[in-house]
Protein backbone atom coordinates (compact mmCIF):
# COMPACT_ATOMS: atom_id res chain seq x y z
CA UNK A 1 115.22 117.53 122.91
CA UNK A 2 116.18 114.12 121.27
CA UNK A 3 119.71 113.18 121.77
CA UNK A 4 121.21 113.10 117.96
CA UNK A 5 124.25 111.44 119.26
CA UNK A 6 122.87 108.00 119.11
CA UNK A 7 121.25 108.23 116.39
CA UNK A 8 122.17 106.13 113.14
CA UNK A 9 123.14 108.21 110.05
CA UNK A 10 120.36 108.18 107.59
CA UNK A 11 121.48 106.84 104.36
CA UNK A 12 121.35 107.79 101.33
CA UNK A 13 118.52 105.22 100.13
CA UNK A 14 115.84 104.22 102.15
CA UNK A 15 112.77 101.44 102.21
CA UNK A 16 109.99 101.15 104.58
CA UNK A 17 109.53 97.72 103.01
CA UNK A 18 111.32 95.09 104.78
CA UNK A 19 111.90 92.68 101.96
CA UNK A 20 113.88 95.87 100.36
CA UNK A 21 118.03 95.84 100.30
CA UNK A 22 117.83 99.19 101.44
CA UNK A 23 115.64 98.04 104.04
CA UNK A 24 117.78 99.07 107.71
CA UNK A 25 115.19 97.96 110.45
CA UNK A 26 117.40 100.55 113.09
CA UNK A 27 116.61 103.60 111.23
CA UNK A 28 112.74 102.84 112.02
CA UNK A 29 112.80 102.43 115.99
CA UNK A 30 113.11 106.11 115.43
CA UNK A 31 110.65 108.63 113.89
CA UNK A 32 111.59 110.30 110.20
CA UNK A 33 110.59 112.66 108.16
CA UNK A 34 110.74 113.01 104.33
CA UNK A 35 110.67 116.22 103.00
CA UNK A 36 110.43 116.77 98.41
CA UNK A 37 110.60 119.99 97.59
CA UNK A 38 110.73 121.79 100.71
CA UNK A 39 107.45 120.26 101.94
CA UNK A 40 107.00 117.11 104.20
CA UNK A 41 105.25 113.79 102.90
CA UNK A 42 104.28 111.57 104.83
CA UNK A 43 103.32 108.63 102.36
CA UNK A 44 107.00 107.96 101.11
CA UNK A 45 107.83 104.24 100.71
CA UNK A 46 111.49 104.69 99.56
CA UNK A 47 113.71 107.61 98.98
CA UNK A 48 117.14 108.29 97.50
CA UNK A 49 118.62 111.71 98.33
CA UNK A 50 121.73 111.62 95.82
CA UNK A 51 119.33 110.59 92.60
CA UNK A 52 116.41 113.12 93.98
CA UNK A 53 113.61 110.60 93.87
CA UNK A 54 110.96 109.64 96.32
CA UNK A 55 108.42 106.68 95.63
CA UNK A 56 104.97 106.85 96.60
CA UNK A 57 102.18 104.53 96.76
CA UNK A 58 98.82 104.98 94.02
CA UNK A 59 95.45 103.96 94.71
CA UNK A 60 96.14 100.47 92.27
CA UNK A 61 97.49 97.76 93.32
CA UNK A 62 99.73 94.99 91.33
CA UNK A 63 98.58 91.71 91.00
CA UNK A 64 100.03 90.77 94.68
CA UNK A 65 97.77 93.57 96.14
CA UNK A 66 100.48 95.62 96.74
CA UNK A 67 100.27 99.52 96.06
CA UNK A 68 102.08 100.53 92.38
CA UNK A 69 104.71 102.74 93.51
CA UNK A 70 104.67 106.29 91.31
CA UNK A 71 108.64 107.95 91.35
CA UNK A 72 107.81 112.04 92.16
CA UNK A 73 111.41 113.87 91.50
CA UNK A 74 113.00 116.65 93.26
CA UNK A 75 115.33 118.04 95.87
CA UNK A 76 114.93 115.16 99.08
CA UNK A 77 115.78 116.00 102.54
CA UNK A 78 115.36 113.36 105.29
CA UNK A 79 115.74 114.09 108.83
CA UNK A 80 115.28 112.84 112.51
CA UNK A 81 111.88 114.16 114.16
C-alpha cells in the first residue's frame, strides 16, 4: 500500500499543463485520479473541486494546435492511486 504520509495535498485546482498557474509539477511524480460524477476520467486537463468543473480536451484544435478545452460540470473528486 502507498504511503499517504508523504504525499502532497491535492489542491483545490489543478493543470496538467505546465505553462498553467495551477500547474504544481510535485503533484505529478505521483499517479491521480479524477473522478466527475462518481465515475473516473482519465482525459482531464484541469480540475477545480470547489467550482465543480473539469476541462477536457475536443477533437479541434486552436490555431496553436492545441486541443479546445470543453468545461463538463459536476461533483469532482480527486484522489491518490
Amino acid at each position: 500500500m502507498t504511503d499517504t504520509t508523504s504525499l502532497p495535498a491535492l489542491p483545490d485546482r489543478l493543470s496538467v499543463n505546465p505553462r498553467s498557474p495551477h500547474h504544481v509539477a510535485e503533484i505529478f511524480e505521483h499517479d491521480i485520479g479524477i473522478k466527475l460524477n462518481g465515475k473516473e476520467r482519465f482525459d482531464v486537463e484541469e480540475y477545480c473541486i470547489s467550482e465543480g468543473w473539469v476541462k477536457v480536451p475536443s477533437k479541434s484544435l486552436d490555431r496553436r494546435g492545441q486541443p479546445l478545452l470543453l468545461t463538463v460540470k459536476g461533483t469532482v473528486e480527486a484522489f491518490y492511486r
